[in-house]
N, C-alpha and C. Protein backbone atom coordinates (compact mmCIF):
# COMPACT_ATOMS: atom_id res chain seq x y z
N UNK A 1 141.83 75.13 299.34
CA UNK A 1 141.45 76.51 299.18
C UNK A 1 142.63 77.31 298.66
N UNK A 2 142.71 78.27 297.94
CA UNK A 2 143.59 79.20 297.15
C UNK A 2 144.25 80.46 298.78
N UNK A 3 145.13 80.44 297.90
CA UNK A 3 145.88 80.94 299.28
C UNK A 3 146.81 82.36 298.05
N UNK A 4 146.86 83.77 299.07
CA UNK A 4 147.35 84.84 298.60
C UNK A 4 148.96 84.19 298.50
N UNK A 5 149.54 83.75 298.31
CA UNK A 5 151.21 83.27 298.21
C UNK A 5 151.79 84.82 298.22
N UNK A 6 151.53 85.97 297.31
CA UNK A 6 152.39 87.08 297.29
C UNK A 6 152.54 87.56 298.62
N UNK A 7 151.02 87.54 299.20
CA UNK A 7 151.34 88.15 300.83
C UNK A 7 151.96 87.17 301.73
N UNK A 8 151.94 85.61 301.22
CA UNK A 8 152.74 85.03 302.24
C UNK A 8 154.32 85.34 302.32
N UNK A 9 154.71 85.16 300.92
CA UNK A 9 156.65 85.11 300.59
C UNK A 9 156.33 86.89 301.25
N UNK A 10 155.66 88.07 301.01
CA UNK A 10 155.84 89.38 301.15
C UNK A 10 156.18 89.41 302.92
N UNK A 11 155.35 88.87 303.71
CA UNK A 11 155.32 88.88 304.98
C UNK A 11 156.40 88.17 305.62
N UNK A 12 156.88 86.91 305.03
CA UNK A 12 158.06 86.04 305.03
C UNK A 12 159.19 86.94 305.60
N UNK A 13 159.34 87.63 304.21
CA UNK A 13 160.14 88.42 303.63
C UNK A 13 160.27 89.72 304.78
N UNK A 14 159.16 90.27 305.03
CA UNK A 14 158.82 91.53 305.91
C UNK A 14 159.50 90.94 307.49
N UNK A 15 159.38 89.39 307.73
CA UNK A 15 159.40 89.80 309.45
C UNK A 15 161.21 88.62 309.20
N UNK A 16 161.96 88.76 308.36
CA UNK A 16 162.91 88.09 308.01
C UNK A 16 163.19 86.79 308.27
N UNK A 17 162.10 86.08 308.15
CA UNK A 17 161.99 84.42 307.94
C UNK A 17 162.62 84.05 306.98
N UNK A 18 163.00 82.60 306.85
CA UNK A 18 163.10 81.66 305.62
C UNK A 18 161.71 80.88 305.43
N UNK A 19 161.45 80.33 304.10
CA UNK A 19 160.27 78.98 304.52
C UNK A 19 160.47 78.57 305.54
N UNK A 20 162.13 77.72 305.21
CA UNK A 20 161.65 76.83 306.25
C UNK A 20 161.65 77.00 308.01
N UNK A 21 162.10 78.21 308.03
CA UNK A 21 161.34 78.58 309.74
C UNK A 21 160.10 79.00 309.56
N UNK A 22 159.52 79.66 308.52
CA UNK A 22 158.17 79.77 308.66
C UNK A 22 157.41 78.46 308.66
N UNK A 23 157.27 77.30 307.99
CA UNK A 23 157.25 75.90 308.15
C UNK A 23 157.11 75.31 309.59
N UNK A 24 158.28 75.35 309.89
CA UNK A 24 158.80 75.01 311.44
C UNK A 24 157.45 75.58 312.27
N UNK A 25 157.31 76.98 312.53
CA UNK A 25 156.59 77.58 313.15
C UNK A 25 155.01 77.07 312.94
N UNK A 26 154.89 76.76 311.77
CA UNK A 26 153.53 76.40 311.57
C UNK A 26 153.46 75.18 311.51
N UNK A 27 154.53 74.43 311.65
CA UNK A 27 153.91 72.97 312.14
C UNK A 27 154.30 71.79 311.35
N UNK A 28 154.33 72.77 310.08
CA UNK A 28 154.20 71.83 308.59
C UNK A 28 155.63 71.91 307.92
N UNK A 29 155.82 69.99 307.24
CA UNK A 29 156.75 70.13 306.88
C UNK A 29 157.14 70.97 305.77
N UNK A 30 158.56 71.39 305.66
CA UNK A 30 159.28 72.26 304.75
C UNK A 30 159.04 72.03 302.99
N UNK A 31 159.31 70.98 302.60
CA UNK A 31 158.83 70.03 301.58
C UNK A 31 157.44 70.60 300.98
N UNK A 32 156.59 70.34 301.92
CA UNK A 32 155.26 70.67 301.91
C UNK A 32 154.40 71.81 301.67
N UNK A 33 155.27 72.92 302.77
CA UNK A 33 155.13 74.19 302.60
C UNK A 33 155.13 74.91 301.25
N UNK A 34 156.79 74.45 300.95
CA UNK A 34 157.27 74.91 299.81
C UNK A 34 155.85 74.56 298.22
N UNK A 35 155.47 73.24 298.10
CA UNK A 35 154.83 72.70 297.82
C UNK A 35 153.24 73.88 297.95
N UNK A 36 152.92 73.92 298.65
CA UNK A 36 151.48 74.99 298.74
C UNK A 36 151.93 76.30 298.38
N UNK A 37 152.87 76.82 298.33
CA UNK A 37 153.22 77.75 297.96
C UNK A 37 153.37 77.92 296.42
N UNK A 38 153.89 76.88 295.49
CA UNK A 38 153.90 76.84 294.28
C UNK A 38 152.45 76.38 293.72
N UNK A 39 151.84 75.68 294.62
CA UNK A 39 150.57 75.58 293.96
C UNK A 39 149.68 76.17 293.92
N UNK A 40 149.83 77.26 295.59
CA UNK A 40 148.99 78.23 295.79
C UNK A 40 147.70 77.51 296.50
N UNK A 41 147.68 76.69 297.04
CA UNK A 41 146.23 76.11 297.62
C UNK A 41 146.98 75.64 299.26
N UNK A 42 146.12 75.20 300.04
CA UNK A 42 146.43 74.84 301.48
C UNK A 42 144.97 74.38 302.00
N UNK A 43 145.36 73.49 302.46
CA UNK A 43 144.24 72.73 303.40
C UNK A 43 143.52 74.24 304.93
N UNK A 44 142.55 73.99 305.31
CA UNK A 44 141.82 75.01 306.37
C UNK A 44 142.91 74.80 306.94
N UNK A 45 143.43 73.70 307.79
CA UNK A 45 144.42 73.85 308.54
C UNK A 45 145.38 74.40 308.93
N UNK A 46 145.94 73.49 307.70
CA UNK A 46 147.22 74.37 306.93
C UNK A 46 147.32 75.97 306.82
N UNK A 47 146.27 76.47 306.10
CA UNK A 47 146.27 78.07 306.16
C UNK A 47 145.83 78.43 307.43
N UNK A 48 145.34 77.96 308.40
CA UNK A 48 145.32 78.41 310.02
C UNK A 48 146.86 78.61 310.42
N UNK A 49 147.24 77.34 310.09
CA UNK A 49 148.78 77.29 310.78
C UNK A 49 149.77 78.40 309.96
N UNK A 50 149.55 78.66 308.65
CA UNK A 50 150.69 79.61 308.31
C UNK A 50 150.01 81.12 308.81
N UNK A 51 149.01 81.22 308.90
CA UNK A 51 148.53 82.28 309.60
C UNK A 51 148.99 82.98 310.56
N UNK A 52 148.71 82.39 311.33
CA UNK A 52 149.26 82.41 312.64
C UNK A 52 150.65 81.83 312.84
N UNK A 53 151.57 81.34 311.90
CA UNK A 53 153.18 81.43 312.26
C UNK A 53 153.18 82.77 311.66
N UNK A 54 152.34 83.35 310.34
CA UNK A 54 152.97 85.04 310.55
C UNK A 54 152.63 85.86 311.10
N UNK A 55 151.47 85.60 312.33
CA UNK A 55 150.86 86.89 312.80
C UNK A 55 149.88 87.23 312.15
N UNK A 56 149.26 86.38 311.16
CA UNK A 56 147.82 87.53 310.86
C UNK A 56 146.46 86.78 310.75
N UNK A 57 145.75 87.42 310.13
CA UNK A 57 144.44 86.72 309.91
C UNK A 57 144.21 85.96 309.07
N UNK A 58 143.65 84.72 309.07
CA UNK A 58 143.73 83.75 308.32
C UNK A 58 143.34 84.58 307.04
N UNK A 59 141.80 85.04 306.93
CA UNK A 59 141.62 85.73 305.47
C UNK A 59 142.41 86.71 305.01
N UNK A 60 143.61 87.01 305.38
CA UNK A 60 144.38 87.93 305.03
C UNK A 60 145.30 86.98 303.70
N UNK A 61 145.43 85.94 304.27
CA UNK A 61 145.99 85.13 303.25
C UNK A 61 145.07 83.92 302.49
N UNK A 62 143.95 84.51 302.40
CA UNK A 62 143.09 83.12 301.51
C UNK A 62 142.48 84.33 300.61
N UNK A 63 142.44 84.02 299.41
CA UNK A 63 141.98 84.32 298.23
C UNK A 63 139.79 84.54 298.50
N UNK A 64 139.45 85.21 297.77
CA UNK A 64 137.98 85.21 298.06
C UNK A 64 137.23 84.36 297.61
């Protein structure tokens, strides 16, 4: 599934994370992260877990 990336790096950015503690927090490796982020897609999971390592709602960061 397509994933908002601007609001992820924006929120990153907002609560002064790196990836790879945001990574950490969500479970998923760093590598990987980085990886969905350039491609812009993430497994349900996956976008559960970065969700909720930033605090928000999953559809806040999935594309329509």
């Amino acid at each position: 599934m397509k994933i908002k990336t601007a609001v992820i790096k924006a929120t990153i950015a907002e609560k002064g994370l790196t990836q790879r503690e945001t990574a950490a927090r969500a479970g998923i490796a760093q590598p990987q992260f980085s990886t969905m982020l350039a491609r812009g897609t993430a497994t349900c999971k996956s976008a559960g877990r970065i969700a909720a390592a930033l605090e928000l709602p999953v559809a806040a960061i999935l594309e329509p």
